[in-house]
PDB file of N, CA and C in Angstrom:
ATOM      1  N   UNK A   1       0.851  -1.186   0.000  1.00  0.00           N
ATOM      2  CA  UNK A   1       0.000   0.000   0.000  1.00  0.00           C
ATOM      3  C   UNK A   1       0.887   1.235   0.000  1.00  0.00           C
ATOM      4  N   UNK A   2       0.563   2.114  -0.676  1.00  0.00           N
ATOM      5  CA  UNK A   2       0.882   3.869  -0.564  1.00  0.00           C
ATOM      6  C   UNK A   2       0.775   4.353   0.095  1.00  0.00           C
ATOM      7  N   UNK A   3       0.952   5.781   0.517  1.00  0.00           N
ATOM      8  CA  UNK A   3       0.197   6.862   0.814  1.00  0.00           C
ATOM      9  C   UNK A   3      -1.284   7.158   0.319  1.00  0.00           C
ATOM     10  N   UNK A   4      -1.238   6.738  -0.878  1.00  0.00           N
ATOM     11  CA  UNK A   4      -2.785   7.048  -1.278  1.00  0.00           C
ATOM     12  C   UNK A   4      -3.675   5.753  -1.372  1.00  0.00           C
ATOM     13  N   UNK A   5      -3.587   5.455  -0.884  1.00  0.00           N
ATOM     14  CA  UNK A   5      -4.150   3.956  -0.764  1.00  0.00           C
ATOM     15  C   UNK A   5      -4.471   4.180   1.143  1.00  0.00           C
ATOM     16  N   UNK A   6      -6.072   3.742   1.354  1.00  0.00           N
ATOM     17  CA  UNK A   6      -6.166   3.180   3.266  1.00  0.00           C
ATOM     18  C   UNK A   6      -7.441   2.284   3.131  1.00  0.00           C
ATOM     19  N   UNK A   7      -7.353   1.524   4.275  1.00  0.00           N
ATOM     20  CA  UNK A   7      -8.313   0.865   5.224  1.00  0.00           C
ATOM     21  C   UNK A   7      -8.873   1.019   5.970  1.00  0.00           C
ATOM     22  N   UNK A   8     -10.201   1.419   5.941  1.00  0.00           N
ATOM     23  CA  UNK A   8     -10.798   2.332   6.975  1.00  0.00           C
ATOM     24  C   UNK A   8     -12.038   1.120   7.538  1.00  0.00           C
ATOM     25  N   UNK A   9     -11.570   1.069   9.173  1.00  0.00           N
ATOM     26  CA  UNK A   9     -12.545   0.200  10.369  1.00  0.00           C
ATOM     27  C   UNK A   9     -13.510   0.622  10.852  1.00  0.00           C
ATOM     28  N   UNK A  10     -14.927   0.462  11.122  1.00  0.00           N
ATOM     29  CA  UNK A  10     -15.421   1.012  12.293  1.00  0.00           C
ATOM     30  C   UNK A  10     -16.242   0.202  12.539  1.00  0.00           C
ATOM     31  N   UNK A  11     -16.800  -0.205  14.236  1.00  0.00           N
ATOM     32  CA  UNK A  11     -17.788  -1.075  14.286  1.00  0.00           C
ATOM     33  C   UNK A  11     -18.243  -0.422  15.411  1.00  0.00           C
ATOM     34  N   UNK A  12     -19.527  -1.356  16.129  1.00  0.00           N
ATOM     35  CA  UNK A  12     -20.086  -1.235  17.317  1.00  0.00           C
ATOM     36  C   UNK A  12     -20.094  -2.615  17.919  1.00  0.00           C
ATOM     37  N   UNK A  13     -19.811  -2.250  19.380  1.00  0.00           N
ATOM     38  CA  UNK A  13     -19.960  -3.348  20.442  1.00  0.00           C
ATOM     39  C   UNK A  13     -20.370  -2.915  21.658  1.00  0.00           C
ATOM     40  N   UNK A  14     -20.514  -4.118  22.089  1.00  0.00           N
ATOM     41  CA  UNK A  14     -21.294  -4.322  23.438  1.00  0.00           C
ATOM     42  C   UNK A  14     -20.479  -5.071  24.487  1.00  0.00           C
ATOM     43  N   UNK A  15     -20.513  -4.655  25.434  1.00  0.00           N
ATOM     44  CA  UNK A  15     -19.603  -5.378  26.365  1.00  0.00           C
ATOM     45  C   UNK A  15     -19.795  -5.576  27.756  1.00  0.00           C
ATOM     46  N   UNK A  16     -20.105  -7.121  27.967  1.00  0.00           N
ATOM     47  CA  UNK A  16     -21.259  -7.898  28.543  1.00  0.00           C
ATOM     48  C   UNK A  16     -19.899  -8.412  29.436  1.00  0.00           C
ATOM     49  N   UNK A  17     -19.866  -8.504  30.795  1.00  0.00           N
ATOM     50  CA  UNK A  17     -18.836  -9.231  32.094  1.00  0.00           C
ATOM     51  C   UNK A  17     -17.624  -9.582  31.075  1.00  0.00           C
ATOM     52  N   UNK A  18     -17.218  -8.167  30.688  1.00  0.00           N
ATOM     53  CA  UNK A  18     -15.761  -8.026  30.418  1.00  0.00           C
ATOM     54  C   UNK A  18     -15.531  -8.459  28.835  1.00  0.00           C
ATOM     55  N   UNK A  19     -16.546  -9.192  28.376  1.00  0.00           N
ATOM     56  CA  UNK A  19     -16.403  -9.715  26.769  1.00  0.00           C
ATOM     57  C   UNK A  19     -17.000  -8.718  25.706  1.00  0.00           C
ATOM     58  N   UNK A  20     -16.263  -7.978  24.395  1.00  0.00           N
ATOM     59  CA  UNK A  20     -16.633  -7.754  23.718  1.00  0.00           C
ATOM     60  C   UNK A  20     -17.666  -8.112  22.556  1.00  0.00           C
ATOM     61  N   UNK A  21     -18.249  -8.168  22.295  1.00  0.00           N
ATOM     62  CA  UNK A  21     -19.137  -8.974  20.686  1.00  0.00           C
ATOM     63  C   UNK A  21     -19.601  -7.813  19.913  1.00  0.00           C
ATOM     64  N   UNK A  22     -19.182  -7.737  18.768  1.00  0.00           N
ATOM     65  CA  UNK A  22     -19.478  -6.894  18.001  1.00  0.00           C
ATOM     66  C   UNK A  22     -20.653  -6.783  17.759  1.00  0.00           C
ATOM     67  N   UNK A  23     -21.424  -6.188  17.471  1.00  0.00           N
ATOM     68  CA  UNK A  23     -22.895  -5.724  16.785  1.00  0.00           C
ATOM     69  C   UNK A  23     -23.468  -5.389  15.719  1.00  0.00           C
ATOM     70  N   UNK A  24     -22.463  -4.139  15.129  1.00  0.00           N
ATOM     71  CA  UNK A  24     -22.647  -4.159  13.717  1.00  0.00           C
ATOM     72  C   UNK A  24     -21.411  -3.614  12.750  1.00  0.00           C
ATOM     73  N   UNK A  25     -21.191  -4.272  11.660  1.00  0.00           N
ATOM     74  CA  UNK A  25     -20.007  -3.643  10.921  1.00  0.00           C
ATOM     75  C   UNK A  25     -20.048  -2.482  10.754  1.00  0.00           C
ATOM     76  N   UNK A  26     -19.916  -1.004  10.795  1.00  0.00           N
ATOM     77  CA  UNK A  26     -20.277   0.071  10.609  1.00  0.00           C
ATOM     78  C   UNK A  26     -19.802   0.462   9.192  1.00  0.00           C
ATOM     79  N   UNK A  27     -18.545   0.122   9.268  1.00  0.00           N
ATOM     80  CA  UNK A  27     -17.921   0.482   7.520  1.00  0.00           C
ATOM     81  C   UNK A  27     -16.611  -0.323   7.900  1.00  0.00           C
ATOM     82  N   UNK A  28     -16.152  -1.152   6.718  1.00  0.00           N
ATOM     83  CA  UNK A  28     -14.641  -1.851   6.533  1.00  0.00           C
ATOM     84  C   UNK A  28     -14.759  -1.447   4.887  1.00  0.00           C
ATOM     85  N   UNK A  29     -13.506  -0.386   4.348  1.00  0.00           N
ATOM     86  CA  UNK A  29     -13.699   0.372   3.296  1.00  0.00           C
ATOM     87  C   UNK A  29     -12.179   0.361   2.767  1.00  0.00           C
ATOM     88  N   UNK A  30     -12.069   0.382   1.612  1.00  0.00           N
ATOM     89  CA  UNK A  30     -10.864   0.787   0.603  1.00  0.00           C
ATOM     90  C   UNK A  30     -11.014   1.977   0.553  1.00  0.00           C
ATOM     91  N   UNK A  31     -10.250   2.867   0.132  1.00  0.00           N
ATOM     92  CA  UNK A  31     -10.178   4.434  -0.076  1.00  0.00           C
ATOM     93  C   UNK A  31      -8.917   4.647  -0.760  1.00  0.00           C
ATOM     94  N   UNK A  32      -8.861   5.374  -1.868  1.00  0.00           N
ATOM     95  CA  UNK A  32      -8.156   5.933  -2.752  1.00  0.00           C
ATOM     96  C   UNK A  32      -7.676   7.579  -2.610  1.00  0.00           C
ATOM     97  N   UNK A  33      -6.767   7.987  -2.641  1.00  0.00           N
ATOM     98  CA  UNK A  33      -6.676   9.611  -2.513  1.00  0.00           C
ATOM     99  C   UNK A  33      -6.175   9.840  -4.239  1.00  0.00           C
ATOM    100  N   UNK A  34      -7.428  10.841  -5.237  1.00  0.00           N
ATOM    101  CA  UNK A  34      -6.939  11.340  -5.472  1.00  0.00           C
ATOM    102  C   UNK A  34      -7.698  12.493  -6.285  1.00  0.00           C
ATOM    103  N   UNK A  35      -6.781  13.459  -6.491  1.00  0.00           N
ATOM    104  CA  UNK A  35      -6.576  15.121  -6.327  1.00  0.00           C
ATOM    105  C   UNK A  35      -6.849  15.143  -5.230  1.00  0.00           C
ATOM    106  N   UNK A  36      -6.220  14.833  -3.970  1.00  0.00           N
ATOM    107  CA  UNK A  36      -5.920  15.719  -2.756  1.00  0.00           C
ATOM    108  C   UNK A  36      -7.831  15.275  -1.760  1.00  0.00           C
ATOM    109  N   UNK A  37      -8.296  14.145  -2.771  1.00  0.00           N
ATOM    110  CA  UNK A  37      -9.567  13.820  -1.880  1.00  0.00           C
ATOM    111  C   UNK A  37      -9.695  12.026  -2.072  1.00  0.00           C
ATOM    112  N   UNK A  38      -9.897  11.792  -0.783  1.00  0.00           N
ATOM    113  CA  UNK A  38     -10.305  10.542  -0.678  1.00  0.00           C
ATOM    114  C   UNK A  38     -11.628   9.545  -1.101  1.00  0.00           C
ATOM    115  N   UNK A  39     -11.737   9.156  -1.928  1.00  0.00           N
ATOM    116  CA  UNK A  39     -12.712   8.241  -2.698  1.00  0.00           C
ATOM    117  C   UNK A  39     -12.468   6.376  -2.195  1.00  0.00           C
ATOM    118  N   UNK A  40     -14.199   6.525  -1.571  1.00  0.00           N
ATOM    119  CA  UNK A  40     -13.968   5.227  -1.004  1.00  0.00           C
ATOM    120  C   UNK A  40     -14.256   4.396  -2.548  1.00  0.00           C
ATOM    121  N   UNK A  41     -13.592   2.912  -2.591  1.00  0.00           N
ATOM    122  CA  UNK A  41     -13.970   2.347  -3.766  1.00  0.00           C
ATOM    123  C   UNK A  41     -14.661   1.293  -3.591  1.00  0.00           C
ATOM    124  N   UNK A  42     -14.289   0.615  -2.475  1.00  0.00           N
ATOM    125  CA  UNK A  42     -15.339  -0.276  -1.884  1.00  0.00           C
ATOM    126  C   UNK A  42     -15.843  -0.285  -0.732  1.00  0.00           C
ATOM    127  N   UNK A  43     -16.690  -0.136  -0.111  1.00  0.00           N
ATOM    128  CA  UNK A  43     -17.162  -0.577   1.438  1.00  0.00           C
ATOM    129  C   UNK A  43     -18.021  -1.534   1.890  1.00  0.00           C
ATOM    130  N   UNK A  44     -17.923  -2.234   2.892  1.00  0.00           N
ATOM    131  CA  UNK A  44     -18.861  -3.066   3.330  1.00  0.00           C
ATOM    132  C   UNK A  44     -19.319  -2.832   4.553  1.00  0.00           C
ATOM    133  N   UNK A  45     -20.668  -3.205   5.068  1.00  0.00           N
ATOM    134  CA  UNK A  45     -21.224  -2.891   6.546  1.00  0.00           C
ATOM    135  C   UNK A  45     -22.186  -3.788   6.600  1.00  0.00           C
ATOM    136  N   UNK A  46     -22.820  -3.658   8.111  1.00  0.00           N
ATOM    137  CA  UNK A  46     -23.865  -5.001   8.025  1.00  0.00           C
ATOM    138  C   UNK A  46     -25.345  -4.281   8.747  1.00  0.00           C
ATOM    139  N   UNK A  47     -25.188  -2.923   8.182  1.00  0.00           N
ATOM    140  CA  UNK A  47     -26.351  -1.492   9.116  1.00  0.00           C
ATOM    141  C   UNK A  47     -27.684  -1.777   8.613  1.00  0.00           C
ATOM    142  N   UNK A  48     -27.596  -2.459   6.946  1.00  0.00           N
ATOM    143  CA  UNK A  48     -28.819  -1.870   6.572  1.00  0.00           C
ATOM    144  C   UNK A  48     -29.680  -3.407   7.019  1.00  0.00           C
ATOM    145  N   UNK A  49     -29.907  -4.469   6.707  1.00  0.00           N
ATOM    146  CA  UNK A  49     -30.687  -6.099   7.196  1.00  0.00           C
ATOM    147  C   UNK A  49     -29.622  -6.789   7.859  1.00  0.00           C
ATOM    148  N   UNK A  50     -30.071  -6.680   9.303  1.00  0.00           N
ATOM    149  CA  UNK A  50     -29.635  -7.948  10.202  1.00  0.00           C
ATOM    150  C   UNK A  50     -28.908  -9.031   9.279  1.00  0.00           C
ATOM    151  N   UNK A  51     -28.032  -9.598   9.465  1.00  0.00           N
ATOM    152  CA  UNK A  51     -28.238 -11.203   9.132  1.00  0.00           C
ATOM    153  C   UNK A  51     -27.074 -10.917   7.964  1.00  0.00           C
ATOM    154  N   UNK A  52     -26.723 -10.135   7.129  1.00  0.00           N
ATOM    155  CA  UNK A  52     -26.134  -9.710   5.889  1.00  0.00           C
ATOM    156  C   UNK A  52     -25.330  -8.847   5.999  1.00  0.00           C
ATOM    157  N   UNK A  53     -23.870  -8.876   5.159  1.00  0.00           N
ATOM    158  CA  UNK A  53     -22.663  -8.078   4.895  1.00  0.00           C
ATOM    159  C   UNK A  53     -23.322  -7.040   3.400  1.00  0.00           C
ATOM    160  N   UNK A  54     -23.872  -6.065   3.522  1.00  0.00           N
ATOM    161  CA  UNK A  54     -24.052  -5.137   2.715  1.00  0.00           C
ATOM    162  C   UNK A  54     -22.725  -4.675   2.026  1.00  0.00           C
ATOM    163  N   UNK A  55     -22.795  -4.716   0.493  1.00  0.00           N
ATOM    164  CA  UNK A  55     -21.459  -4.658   0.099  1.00  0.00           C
ATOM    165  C   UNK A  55     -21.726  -3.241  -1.005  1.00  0.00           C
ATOM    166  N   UNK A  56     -20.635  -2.289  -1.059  1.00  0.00           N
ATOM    167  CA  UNK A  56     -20.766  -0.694  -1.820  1.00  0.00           C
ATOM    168  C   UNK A  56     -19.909  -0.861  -3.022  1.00  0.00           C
ATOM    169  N   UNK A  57     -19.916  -1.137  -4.269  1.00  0.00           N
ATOM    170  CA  UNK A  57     -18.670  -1.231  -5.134  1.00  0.00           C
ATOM    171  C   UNK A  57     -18.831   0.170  -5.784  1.00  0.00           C
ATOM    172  N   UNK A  58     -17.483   1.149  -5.828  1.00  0.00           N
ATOM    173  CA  UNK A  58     -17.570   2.189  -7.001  1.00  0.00           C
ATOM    174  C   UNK A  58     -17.824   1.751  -8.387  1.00  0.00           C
ATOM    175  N   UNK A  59     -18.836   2.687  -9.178  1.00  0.00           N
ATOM    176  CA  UNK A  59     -19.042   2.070 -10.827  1.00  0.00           C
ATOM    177  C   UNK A  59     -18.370   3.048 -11.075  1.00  0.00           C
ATOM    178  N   UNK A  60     -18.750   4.796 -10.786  1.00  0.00           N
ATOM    179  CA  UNK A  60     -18.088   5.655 -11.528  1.00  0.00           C
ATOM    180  C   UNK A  60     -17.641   6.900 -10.976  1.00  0.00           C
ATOM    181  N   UNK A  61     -16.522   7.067 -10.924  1.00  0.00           N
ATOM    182  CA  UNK A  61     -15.582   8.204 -10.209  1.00  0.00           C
ATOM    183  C   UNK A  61     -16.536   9.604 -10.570  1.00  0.00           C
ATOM    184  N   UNK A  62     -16.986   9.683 -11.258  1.00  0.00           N
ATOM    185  CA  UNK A  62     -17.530  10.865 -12.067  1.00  0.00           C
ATOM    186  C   UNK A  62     -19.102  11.789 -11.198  1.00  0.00           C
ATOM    187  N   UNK A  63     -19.624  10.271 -11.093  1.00  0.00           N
ATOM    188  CA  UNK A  63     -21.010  10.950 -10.425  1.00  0.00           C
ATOM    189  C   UNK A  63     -20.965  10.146  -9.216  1.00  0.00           C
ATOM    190  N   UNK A  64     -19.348   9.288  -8.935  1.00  0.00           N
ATOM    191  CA  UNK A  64     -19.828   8.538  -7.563  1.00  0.00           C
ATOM    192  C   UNK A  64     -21.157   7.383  -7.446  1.00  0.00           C
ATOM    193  N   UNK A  65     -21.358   7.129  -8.424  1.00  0.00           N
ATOM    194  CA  UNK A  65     -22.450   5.767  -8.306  1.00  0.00           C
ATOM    195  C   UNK A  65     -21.497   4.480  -7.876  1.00  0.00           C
ATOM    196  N   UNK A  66     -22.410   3.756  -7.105  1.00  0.00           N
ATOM    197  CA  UNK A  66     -22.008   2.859  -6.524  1.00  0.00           C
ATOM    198  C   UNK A  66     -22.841   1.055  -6.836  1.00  0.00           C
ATOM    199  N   UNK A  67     -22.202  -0.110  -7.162  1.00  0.00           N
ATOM    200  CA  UNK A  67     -23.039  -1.285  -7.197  1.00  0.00           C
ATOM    201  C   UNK A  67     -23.223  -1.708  -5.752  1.00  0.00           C
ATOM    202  N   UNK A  68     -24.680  -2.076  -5.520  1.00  0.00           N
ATOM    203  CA  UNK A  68     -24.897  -2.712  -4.216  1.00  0.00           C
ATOM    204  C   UNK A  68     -25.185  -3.698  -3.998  1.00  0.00           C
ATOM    205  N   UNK A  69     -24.906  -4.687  -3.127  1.00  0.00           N
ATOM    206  CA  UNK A  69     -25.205  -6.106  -3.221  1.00  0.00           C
ATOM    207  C   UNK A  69     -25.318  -6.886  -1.384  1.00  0.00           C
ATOM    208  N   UNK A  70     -25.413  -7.765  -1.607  1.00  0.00           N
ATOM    209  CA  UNK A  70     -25.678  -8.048  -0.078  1.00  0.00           C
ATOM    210  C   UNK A  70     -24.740  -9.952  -0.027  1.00  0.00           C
ATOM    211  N   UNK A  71     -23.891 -10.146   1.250  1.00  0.00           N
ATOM    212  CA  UNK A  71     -23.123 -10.898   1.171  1.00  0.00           C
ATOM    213  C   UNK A  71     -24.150 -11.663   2.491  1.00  0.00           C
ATOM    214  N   UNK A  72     -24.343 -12.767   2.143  1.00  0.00           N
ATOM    215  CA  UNK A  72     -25.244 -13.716   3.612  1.00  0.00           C
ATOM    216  C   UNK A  72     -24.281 -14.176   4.335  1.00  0.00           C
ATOM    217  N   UNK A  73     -23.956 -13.308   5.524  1.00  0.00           N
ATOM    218  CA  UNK A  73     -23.179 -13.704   6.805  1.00  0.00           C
ATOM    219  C   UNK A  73     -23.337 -14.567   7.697  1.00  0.00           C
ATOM    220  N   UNK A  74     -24.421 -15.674   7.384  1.00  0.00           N
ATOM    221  CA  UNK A  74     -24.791 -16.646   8.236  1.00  0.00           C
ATOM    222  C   UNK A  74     -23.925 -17.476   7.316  1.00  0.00           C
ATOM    223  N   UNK A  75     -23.723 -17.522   6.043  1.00  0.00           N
ATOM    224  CA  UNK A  75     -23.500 -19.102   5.016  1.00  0.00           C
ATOM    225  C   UNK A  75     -22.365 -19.476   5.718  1.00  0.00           C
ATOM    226  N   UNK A  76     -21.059 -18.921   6.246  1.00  0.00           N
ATOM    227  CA  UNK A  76     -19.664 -19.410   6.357  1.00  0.00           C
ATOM    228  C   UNK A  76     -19.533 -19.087   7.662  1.00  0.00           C
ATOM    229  N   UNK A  77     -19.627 -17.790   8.112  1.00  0.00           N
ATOM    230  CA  UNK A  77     -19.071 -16.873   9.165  1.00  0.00           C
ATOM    231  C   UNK A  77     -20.048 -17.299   9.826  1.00  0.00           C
ATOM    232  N   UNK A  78     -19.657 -17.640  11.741  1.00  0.00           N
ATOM    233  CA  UNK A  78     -20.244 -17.524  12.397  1.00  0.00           C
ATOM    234  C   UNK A  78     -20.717 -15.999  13.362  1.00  0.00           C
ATOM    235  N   UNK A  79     -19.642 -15.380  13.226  1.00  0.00           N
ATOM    236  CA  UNK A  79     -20.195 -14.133  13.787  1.00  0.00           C
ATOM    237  C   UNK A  79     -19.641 -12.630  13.015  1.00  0.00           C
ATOM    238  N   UNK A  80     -20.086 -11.093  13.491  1.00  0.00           N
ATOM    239  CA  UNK A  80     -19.655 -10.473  12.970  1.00  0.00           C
ATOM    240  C   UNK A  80     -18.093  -9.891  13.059  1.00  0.00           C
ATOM    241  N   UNK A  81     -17.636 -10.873  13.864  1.00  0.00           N
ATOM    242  CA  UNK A  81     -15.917 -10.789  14.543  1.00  0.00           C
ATOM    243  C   UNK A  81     -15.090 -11.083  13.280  1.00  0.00           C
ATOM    244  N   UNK A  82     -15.418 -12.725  13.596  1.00  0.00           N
ATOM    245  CA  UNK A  82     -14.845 -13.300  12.004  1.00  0.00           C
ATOM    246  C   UNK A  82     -15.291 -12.495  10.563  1.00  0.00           C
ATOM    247  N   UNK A  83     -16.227 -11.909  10.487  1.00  0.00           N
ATOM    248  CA  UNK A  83     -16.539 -11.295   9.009  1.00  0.00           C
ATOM    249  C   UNK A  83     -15.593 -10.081   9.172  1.00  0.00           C
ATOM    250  N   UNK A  84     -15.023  -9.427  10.070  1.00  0.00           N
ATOM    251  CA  UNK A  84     -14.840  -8.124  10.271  1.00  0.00           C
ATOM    252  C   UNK A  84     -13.053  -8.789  10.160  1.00  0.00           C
ATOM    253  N   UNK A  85     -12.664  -9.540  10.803  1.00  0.00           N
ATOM    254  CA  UNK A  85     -10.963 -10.042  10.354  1.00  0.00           C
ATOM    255  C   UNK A  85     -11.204 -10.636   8.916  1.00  0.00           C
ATOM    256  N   UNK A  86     -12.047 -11.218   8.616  1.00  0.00           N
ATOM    257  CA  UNK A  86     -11.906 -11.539   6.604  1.00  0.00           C
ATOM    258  C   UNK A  86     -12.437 -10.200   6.261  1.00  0.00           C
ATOM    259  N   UNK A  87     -13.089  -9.336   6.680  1.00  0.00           N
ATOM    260  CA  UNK A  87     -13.023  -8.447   5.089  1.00  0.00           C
ATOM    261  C   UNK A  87     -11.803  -7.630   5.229  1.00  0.00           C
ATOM    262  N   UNK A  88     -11.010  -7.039   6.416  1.00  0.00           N
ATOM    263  CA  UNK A  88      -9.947  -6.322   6.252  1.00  0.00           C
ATOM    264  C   UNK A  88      -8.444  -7.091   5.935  1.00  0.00           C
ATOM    265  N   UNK A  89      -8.687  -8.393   5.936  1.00  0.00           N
ATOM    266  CA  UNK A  89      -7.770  -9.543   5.494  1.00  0.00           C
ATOM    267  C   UNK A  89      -8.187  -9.331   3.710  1.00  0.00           C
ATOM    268  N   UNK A  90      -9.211  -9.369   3.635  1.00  0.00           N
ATOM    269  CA  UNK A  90      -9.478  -9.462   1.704  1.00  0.00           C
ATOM    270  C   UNK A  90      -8.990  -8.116   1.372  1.00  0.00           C
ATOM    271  N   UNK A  91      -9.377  -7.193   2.099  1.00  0.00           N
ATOM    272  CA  UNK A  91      -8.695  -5.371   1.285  1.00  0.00           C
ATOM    273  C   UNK A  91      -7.650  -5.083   1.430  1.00  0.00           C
ATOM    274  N   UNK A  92      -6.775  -6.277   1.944  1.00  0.00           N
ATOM    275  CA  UNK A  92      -5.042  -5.921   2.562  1.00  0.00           C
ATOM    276  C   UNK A  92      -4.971  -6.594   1.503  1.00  0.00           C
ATOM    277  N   UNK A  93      -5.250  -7.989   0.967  1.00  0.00           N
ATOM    278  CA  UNK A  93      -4.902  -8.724   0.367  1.00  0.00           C
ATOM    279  C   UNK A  93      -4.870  -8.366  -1.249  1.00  0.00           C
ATOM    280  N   UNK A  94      -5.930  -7.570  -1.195  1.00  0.00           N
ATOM    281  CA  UNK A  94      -6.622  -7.260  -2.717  1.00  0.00           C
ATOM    282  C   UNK A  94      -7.014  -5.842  -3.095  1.00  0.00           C
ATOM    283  N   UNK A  95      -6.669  -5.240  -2.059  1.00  0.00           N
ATOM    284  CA  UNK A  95      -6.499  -3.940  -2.769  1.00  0.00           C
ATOM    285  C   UNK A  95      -6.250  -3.141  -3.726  1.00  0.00           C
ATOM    286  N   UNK A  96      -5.226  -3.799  -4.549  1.00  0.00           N
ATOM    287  CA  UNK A  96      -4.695  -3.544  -5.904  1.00  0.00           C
ATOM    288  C   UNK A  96      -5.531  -3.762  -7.111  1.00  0.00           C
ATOM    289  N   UNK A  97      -6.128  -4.864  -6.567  1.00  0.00           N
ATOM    290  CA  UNK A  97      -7.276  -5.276  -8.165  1.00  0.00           C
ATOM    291  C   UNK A  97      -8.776  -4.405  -8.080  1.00  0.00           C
ATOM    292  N   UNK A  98      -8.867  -4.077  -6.306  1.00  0.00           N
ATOM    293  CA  UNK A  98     -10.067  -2.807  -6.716  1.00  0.00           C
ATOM    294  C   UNK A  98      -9.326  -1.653  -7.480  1.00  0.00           C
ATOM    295  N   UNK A  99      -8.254  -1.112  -6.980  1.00  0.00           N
ATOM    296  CA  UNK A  99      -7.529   0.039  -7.607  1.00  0.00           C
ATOM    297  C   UNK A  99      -7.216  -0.059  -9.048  1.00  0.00           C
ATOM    298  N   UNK A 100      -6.885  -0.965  -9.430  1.00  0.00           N
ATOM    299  CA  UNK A 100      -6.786  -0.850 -10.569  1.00  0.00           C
ATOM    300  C   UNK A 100      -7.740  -0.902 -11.558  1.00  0.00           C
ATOM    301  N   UNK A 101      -8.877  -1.849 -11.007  1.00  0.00           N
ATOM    302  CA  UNK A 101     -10.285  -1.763 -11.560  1.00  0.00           C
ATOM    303  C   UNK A 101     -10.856  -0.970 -11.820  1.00  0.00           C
ATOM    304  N   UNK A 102     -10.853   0.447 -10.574  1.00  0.00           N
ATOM    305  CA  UNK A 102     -11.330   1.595 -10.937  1.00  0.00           C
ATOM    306  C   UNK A 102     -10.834   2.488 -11.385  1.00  0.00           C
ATOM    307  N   UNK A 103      -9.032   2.637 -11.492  1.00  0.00           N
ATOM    308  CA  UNK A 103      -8.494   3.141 -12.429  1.00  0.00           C
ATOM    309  C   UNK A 103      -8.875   3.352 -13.683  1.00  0.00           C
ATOM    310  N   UNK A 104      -8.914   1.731 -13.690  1.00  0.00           N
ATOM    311  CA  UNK A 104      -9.195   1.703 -15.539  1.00  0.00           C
ATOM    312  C   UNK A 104     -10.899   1.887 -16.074  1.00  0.00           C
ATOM    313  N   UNK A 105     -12.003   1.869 -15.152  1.00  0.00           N
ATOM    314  CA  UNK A 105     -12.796   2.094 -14.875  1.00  0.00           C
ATOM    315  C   UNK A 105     -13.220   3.547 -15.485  1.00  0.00           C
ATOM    316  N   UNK A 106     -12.108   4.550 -14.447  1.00  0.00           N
ATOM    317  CA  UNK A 106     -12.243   5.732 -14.332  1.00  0.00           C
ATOM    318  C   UNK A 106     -11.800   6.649 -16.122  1.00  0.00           C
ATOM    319  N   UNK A 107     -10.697   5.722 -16.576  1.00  0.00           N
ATOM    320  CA  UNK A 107     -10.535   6.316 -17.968  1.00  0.00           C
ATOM    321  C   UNK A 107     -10.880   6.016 -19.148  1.00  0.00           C
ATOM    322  N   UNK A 108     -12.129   5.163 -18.915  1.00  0.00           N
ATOM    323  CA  UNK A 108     -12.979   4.716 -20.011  1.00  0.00           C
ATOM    324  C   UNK A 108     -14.710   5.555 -19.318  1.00  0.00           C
ATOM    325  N   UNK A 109     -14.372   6.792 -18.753  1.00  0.00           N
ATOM    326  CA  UNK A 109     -15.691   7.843 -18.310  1.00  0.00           C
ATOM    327  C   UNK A 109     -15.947   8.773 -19.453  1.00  0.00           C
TER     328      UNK A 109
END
């Protein structure tokens, strides 16, 4: 990763005789800097239906439209702990192929 390249965390928890458990993904996001502004390219959260990883893909740098889709967090993952270490494990991992996606994305606008 760059300078213009981040990973942006946020969640909510609850914390019951000393144990954390998360509650809801708030945002686990890619972000791009550029001209001097940060453009998220992907984000995921789990705010909008219980039960589901709500997923944000950039289509177009231009007007900022976004594809939306919904990931079922019951199929694999048992909780929102584990979904929250795999998705910032997948945007460390793969960061480059969103970036470049929307690179090339961005110069066919």
């Amino acid at each position: 990763m760059s300078l213009e390249d981040r990973i942006s965390v946020c969640y909510r928890y609850n914390i019951h005789n000393h144990v954390r458990t998360i509650t809801d993904i708030v945002n686990v996001s890619y972000d791009l800097e550029r001209s001097g502004k940060w453009i998220t390219i992907i984000h995921y959260d789990s705010i909008h239906v219980k039960g589901f990883i709500h997923v944000h893909l950039l289509e177009n740098f231009t007007e900022k439209n976004y594809i939306e889709f919904f990931l079922d967090k019951t199929s694999s993952l048992s909780s929102l702990g584990k979904w929250l270490t795999q998705l910032q494990k997948h945007l460390r991992e793969n960061y480059d192929i969103y970036k470049n996606d929307a690179l090339y994305r961005s110069q066919n606008e």
